[in-house]
PDB file of N, CA and C in Angstrom:
ATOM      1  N   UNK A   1       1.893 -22.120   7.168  1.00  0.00           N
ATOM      2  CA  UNK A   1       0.631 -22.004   7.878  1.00  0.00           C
ATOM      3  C   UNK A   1      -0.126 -20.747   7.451  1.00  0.00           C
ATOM      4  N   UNK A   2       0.783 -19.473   7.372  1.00  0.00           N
ATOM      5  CA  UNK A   2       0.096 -18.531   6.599  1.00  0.00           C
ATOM      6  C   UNK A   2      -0.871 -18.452   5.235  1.00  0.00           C
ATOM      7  N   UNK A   3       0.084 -19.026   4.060  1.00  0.00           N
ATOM      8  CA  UNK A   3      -1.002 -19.503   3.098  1.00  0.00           C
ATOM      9  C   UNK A   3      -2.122 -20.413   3.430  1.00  0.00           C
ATOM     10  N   UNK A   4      -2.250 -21.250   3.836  1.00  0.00           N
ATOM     11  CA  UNK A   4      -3.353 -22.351   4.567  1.00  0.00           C
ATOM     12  C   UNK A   4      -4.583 -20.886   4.979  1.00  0.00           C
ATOM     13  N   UNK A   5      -4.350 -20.302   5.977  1.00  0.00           N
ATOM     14  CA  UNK A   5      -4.936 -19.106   6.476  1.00  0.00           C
ATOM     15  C   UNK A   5      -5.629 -18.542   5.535  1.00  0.00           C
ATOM     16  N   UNK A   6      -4.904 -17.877   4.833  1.00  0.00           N
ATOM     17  CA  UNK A   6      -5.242 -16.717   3.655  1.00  0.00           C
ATOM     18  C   UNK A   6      -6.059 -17.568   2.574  1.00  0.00           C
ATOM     19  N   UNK A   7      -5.755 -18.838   2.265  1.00  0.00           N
ATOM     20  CA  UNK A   7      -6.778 -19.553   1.568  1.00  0.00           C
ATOM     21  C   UNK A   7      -8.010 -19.766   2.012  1.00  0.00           C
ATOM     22  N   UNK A   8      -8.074 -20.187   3.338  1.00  0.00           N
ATOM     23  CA  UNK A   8      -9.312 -20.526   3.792  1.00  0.00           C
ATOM     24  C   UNK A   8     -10.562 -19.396   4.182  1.00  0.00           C
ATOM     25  N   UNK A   9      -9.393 -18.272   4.197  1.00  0.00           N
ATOM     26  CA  UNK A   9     -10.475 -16.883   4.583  1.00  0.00           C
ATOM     27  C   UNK A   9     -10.875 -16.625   3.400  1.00  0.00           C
ATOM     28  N   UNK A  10     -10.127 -16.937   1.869  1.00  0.00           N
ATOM     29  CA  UNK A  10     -10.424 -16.596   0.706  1.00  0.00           C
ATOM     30  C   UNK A  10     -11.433 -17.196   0.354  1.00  0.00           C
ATOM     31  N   UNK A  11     -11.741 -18.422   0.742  1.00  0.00           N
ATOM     32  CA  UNK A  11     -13.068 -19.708   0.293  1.00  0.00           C
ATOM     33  C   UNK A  11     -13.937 -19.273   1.119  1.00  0.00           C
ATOM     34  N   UNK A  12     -13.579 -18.890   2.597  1.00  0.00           N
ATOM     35  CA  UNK A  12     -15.161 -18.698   3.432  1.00  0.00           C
ATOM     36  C   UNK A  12     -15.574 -17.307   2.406  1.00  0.00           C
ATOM     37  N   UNK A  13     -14.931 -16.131   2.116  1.00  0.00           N
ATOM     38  CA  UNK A  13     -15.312 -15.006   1.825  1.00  0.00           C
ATOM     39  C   UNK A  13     -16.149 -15.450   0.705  1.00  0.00           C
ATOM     40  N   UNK A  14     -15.194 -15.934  -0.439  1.00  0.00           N
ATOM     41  CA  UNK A  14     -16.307 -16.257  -1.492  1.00  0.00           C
ATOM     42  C   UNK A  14     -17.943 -16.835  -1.167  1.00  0.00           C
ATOM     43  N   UNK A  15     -17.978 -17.791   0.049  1.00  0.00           N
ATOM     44  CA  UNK A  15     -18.873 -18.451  -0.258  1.00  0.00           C
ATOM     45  C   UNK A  15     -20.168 -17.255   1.012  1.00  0.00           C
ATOM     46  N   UNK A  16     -19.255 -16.531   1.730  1.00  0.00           N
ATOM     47  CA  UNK A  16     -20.383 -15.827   2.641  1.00  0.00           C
ATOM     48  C   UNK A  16     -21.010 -14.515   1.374  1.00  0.00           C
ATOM     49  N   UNK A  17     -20.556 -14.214   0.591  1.00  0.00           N
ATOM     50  CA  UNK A  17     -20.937 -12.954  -0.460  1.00  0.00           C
ATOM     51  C   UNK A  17     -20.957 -13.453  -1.343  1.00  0.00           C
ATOM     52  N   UNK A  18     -20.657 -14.869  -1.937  1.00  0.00           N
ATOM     53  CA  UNK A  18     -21.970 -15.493  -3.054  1.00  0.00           C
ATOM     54  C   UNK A  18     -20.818 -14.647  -4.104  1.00  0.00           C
ATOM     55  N   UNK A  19     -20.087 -15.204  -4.165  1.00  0.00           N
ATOM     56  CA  UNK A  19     -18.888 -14.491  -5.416  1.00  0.00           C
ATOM     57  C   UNK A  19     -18.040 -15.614  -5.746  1.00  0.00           C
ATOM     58  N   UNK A  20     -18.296 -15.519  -7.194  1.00  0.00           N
ATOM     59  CA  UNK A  20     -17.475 -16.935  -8.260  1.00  0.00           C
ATOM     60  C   UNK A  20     -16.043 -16.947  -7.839  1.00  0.00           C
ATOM     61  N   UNK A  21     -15.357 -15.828  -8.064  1.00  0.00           N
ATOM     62  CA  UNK A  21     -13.849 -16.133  -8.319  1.00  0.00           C
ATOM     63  C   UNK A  21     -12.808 -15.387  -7.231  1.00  0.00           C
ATOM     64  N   UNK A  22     -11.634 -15.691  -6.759  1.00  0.00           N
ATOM     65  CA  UNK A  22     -11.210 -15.118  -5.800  1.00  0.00           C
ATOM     66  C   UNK A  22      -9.524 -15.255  -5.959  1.00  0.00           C
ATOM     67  N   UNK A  23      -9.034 -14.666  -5.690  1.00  0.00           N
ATOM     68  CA  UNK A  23      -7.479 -14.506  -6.179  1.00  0.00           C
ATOM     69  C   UNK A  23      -6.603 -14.678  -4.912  1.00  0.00           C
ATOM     70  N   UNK A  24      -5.606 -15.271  -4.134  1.00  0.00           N
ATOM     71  CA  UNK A  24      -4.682 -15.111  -3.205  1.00  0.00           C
ATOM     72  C   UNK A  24      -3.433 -15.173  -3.695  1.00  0.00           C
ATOM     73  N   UNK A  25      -2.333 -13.942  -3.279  1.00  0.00           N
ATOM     74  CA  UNK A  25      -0.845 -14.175  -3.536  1.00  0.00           C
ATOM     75  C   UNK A  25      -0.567 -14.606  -2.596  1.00  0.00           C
ATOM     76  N   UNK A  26       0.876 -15.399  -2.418  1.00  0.00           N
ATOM     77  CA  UNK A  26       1.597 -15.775  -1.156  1.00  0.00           C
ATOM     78  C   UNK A  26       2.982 -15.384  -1.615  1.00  0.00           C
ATOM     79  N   UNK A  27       3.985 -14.852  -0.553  1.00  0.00           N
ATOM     80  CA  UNK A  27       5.671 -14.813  -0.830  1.00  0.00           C
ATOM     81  C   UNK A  27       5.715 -16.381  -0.050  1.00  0.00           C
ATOM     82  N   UNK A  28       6.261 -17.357  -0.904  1.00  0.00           N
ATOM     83  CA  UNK A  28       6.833 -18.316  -0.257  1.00  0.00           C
ATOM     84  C   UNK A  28       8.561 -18.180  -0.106  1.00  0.00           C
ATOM     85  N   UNK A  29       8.924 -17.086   0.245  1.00  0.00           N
ATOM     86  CA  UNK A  29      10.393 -16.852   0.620  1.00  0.00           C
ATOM     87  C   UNK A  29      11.465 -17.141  -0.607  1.00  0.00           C
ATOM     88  N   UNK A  30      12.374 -16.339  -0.259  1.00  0.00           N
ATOM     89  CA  UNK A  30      13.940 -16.611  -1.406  1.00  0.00           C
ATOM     90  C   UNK A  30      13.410 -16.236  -2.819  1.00  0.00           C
ATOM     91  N   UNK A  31      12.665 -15.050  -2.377  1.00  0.00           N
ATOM     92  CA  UNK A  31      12.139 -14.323  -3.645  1.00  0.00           C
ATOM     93  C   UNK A  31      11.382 -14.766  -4.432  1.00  0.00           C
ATOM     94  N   UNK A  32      10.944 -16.102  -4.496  1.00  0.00           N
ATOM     95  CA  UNK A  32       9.518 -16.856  -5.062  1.00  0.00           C
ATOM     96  C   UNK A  32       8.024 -16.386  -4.508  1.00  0.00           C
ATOM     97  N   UNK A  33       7.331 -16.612  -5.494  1.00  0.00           N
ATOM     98  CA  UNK A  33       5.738 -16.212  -4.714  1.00  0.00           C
ATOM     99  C   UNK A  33       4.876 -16.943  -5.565  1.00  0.00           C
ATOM    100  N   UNK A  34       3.619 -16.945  -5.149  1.00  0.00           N
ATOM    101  CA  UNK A  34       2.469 -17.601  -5.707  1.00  0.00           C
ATOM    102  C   UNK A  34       1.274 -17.343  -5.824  1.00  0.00           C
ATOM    103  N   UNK A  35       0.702 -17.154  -7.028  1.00  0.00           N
ATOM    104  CA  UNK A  35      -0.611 -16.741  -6.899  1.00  0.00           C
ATOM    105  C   UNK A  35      -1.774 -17.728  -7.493  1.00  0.00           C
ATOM    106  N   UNK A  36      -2.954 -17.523  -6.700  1.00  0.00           N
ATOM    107  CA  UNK A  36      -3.562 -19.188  -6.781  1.00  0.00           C
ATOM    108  C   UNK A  36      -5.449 -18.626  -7.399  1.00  0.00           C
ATOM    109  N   UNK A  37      -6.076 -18.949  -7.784  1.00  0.00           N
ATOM    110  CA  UNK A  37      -7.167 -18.804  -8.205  1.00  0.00           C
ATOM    111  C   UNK A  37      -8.410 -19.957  -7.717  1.00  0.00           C
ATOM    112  N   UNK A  38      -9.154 -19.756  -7.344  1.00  0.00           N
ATOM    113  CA  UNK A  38     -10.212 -20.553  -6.460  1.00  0.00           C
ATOM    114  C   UNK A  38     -11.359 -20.135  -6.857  1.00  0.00           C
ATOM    115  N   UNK A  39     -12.021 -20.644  -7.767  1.00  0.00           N
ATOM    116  CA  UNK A  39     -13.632 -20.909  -8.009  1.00  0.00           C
ATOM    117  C   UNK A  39     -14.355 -21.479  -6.849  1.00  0.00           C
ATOM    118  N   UNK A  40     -15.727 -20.377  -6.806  1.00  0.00           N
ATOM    119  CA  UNK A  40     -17.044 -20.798  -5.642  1.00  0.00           C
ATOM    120  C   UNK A  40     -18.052 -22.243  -6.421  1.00  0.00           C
ATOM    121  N   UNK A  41     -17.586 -23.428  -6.167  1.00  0.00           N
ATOM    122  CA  UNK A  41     -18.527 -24.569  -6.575  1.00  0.00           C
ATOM    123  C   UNK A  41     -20.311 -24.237  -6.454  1.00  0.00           C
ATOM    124  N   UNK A  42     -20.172 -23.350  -5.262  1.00  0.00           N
ATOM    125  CA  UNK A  42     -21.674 -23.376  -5.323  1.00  0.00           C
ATOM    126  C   UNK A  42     -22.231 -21.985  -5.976  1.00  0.00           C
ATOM    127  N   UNK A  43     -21.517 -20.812  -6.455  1.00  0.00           N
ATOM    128  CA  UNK A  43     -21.897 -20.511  -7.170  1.00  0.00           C
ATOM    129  C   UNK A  43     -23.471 -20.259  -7.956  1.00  0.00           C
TER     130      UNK A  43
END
């Protein structure tokens, strides 16, 4: 549920300050993690 979160604040941010590209890490536990990249469509 955390990543879900952190993504969606990452897409509103991009799209309230009009900014192309936006980066989120996540620890998905047992020492794995993830980092995800999200382009602003409207841009």
């Amino acid at each position: 549920a955390s990543g879900a979160r952190i993504l969606g604040h990452l897409a509103h941010t991009l799209h309230h300050h009009g900014l192309r590209y936006g980066m989120a890490t996540l620890c998905i536990g047992v020492g794995q993690g993830l980092a995800t990249i999200i382009e602003n469509p409207n841009y």
